[in-house]
PDB file of N, CA and C in Angstrom:
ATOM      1  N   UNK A   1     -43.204  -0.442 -18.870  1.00  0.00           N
ATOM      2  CA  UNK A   1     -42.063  -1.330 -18.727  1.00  0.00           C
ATOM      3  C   UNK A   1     -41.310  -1.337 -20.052  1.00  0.00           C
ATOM      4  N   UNK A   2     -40.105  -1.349 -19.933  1.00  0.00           N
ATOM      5  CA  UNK A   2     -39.293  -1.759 -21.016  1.00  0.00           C
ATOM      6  C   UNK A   2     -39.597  -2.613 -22.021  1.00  0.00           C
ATOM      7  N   UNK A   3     -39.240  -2.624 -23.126  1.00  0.00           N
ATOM      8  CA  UNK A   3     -39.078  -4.037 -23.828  1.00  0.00           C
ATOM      9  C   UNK A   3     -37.582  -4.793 -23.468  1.00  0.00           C
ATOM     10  N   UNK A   4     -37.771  -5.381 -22.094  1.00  0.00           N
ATOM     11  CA  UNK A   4     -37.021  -6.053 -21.438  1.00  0.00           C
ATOM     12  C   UNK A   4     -37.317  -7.477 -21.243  1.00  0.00           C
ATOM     13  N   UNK A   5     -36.555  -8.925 -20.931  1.00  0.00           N
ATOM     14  CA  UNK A   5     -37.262  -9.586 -20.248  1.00  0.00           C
ATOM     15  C   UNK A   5     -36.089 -10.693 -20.075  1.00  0.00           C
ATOM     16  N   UNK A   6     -36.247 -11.445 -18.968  1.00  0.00           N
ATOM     17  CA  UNK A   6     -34.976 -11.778 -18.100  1.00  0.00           C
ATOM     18  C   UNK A   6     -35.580 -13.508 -18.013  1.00  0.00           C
ATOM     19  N   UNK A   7     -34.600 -14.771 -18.083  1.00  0.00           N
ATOM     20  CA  UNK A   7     -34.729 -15.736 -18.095  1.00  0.00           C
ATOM     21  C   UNK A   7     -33.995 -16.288 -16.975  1.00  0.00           C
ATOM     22  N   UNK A   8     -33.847 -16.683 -15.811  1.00  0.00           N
ATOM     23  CA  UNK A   8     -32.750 -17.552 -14.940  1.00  0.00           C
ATOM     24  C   UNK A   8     -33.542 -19.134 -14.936  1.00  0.00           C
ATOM     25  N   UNK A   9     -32.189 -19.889 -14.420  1.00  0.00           N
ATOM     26  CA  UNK A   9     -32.599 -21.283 -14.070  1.00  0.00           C
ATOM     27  C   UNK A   9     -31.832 -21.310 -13.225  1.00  0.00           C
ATOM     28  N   UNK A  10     -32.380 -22.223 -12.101  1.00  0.00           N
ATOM     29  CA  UNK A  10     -31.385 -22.605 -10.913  1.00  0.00           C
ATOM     30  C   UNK A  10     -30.746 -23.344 -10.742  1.00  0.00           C
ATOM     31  N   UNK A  11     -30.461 -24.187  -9.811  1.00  0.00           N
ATOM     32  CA  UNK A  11     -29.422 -25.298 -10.250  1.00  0.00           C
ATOM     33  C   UNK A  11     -30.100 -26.414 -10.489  1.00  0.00           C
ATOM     34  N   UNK A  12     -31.608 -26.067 -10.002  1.00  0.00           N
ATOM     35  CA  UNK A  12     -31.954 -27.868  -9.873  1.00  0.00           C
ATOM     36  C   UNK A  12     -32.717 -27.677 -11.140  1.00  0.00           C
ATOM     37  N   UNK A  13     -32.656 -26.814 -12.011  1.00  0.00           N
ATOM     38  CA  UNK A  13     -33.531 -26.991 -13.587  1.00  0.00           C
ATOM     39  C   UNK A  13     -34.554 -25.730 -13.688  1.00  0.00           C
ATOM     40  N   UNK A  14     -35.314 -25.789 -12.545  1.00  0.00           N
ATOM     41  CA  UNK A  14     -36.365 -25.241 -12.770  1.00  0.00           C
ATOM     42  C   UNK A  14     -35.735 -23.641 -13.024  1.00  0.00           C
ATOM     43  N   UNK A  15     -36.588 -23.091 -14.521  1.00  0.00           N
ATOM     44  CA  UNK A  15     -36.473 -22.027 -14.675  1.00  0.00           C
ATOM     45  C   UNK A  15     -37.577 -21.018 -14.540  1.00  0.00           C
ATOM     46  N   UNK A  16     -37.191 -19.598 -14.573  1.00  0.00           N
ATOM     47  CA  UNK A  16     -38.156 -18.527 -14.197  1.00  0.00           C
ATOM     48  C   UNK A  16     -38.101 -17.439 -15.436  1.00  0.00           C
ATOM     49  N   UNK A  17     -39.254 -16.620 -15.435  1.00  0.00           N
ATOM     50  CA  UNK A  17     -38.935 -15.555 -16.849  1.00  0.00           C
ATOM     51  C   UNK A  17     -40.052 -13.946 -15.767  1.00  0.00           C
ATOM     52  N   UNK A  18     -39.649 -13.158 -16.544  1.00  0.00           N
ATOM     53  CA  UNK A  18     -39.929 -12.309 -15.929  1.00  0.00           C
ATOM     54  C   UNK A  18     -40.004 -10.657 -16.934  1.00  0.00           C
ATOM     55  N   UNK A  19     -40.638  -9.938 -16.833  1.00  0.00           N
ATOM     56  CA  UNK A  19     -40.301  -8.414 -17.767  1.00  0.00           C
ATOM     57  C   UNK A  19     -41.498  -8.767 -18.363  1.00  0.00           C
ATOM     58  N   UNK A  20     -40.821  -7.651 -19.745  1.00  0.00           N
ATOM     59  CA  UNK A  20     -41.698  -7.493 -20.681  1.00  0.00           C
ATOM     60  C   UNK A  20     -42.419  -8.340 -21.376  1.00  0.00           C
ATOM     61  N   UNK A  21     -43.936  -8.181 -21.377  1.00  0.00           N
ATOM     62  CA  UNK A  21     -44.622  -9.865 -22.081  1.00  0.00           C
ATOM     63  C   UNK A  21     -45.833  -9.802 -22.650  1.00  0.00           C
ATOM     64  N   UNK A  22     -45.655  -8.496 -23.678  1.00  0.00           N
ATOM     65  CA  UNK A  22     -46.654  -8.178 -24.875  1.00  0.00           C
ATOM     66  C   UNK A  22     -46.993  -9.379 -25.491  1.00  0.00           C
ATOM     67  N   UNK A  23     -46.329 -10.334 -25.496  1.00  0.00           N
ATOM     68  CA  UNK A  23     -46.584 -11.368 -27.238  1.00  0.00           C
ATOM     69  C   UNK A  23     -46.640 -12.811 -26.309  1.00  0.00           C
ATOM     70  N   UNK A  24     -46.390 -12.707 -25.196  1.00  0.00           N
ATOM     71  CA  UNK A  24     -46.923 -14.082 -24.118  1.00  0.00           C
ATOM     72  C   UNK A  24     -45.539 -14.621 -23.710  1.00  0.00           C
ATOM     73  N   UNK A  25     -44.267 -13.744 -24.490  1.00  0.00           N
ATOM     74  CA  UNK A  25     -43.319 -14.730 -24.083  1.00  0.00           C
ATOM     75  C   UNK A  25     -42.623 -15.180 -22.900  1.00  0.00           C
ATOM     76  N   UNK A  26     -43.007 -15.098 -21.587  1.00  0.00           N
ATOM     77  CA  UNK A  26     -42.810 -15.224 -20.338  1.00  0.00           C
ATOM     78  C   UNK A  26     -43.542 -16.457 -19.545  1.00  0.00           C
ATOM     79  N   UNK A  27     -44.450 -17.115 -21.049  1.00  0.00           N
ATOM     80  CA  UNK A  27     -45.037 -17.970 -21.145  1.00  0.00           C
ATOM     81  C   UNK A  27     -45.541 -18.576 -19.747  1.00  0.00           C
ATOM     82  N   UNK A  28     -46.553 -17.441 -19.127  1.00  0.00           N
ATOM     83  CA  UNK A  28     -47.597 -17.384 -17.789  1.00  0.00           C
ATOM     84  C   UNK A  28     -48.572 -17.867 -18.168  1.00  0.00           C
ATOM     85  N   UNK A  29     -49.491 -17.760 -19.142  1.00  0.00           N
ATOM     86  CA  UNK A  29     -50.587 -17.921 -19.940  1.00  0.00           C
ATOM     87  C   UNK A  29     -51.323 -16.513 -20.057  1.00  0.00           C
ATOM     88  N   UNK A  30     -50.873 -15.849 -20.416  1.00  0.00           N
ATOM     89  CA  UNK A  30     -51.290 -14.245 -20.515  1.00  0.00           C
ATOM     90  C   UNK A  30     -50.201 -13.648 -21.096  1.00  0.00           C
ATOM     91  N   UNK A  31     -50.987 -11.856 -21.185  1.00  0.00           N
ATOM     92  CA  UNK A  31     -49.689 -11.308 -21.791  1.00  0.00           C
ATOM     93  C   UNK A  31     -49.182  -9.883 -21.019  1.00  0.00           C
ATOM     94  N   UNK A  32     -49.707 -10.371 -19.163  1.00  0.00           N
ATOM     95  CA  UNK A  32     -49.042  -9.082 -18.713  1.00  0.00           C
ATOM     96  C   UNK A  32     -48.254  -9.451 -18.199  1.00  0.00           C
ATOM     97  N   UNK A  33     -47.223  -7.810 -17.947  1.00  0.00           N
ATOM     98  CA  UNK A  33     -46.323  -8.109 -17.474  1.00  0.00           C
ATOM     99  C   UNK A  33     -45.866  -8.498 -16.575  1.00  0.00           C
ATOM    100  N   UNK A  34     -44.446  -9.115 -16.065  1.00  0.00           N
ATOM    101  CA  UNK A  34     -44.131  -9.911 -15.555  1.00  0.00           C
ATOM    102  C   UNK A  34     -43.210  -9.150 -14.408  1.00  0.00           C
ATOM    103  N   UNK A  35     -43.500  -9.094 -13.003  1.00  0.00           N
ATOM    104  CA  UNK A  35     -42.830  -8.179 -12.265  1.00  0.00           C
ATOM    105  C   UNK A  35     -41.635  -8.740 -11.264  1.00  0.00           C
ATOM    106  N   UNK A  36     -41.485 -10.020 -11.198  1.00  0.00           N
ATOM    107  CA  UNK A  36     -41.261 -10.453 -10.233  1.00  0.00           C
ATOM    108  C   UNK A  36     -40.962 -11.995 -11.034  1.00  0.00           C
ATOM    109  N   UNK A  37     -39.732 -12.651 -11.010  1.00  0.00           N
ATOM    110  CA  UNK A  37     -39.371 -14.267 -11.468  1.00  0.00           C
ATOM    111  C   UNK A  37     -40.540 -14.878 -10.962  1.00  0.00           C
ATOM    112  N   UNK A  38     -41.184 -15.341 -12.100  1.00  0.00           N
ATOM    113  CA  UNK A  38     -42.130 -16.378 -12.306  1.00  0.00           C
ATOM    114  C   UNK A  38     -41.472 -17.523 -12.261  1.00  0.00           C
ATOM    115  N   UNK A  39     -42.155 -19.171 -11.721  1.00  0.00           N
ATOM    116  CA  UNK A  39     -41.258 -20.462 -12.778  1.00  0.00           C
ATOM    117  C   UNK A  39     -42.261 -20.121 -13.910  1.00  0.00           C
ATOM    118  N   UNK A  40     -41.610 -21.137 -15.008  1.00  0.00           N
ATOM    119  CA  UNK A  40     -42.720 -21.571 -15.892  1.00  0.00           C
ATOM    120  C   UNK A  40     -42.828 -22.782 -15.694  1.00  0.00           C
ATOM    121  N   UNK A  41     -43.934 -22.746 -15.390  1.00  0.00           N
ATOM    122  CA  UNK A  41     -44.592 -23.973 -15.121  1.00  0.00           C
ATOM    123  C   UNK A  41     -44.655 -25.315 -16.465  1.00  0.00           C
ATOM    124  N   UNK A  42     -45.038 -24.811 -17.632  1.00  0.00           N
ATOM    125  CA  UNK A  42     -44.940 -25.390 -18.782  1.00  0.00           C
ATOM    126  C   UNK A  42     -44.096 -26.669 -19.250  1.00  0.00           C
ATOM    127  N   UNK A  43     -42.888 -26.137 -18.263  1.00  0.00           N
ATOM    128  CA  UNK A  43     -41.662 -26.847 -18.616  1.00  0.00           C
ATOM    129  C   UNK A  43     -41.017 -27.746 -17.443  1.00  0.00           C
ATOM    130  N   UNK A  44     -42.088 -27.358 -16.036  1.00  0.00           N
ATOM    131  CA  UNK A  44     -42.138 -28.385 -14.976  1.00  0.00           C
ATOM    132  C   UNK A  44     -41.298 -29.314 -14.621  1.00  0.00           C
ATOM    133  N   UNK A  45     -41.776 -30.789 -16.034  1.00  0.00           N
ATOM    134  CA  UNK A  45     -41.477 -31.769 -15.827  1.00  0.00           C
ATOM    135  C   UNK A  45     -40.398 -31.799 -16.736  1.00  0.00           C
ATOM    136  N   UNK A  46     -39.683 -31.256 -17.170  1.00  0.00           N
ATOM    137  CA  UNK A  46     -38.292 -31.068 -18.137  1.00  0.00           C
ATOM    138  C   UNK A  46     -37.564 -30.139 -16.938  1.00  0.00           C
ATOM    139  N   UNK A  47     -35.805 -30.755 -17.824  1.00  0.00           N
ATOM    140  CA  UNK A  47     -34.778 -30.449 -17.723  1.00  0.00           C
ATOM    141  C   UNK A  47     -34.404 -29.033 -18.682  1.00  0.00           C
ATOM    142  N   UNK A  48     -34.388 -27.754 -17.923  1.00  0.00           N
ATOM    143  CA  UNK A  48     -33.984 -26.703 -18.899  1.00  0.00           C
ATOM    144  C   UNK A  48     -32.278 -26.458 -19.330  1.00  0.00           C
ATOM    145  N   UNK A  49     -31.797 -26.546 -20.415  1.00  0.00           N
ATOM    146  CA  UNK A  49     -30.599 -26.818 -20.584  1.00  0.00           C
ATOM    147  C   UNK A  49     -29.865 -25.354 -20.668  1.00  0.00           C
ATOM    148  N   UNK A  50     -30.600 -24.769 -21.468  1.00  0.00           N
ATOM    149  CA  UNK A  50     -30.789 -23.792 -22.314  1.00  0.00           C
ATOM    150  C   UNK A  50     -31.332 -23.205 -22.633  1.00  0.00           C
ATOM    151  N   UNK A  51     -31.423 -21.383 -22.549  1.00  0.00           N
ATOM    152  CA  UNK A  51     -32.311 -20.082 -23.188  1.00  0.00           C
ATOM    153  C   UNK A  51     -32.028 -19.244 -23.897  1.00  0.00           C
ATOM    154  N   UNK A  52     -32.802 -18.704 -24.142  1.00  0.00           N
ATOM    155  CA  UNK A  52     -32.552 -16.915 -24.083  1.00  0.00           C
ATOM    156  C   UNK A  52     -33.520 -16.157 -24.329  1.00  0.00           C
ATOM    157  N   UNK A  53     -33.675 -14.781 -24.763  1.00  0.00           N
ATOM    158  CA  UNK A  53     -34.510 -14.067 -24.655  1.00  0.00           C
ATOM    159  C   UNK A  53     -33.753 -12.670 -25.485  1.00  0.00           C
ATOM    160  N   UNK A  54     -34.843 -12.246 -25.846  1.00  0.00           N
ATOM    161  CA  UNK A  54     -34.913 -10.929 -26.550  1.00  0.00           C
ATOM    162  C   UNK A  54     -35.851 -10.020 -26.818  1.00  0.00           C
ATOM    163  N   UNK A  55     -35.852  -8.717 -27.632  1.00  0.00           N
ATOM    164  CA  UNK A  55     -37.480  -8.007 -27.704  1.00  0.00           C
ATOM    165  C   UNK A  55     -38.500  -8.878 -28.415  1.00  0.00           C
ATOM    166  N   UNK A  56     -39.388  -9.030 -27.906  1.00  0.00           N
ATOM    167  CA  UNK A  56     -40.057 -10.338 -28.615  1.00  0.00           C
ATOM    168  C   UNK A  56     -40.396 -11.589 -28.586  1.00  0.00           C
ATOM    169  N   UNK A  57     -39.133 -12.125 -28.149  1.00  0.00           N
ATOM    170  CA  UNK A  57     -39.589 -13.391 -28.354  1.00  0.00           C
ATOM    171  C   UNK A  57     -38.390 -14.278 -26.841  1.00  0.00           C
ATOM    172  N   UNK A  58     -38.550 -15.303 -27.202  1.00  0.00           N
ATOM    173  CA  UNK A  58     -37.649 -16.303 -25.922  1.00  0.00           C
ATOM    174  C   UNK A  58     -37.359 -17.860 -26.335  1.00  0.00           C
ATOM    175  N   UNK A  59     -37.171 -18.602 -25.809  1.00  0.00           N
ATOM    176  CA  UNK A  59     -36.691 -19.956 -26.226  1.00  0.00           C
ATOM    177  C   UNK A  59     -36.194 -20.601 -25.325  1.00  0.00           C
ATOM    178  N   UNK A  60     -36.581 -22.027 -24.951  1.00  0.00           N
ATOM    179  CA  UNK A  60     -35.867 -22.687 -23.988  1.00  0.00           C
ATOM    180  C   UNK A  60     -35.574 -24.268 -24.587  1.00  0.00           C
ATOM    181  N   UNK A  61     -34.141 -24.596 -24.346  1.00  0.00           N
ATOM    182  CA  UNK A  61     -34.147 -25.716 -24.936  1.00  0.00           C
ATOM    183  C   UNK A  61     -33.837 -26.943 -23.722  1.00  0.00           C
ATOM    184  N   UNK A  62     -34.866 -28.134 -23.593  1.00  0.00           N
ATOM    185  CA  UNK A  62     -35.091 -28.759 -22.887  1.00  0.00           C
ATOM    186  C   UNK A  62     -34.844 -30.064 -22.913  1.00  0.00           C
ATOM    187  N   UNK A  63     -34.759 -31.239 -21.864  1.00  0.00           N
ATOM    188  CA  UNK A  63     -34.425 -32.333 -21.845  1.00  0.00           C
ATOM    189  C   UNK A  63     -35.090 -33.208 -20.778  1.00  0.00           C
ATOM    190  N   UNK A  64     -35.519 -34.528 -21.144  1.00  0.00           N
ATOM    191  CA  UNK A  64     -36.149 -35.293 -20.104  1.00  0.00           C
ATOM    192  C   UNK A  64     -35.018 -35.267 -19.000  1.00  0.00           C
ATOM    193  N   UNK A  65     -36.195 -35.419 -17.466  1.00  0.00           N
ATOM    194  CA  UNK A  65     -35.519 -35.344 -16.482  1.00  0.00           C
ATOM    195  C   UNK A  65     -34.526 -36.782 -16.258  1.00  0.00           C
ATOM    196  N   UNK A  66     -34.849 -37.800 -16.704  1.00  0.00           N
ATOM    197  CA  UNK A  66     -34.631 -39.244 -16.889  1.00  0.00           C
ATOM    198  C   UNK A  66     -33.469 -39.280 -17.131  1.00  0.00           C
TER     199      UNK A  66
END
């Protein structure tokens, strides 16, 4: 697989990550790859505002659902 890796959120918050995920960043709890939009679960109970992603690494910036 590429050093690729793809972030969406939908409308209602919940986001998904997917690709390349040597270093865990697809944040599954592992580090294979990712074939198919995962959610991340991690971030569940938050509001995802904001991402991104690159070789390496990812970031999501979040907000209570409240």
């Amino acid at each position: 697989m590429a050093r690729l890796l793809a972030l969406s959120q939908k409308d209602d918050g919940k986001l998904f990550t997917w690709g390349w995920n040597e270093h865990g960043m697809c944040a599954t709890g592992d580090e294979n790859n990712v074939v198919r939009p995962t959610q991340v679960k991690a971030v569940s109970n938050l509001l995802s505002v904001d991402g991104g992603a690159g070789a390496g690494h990812c970031f999501i910036l979040c907000q209570d659902k409240d």
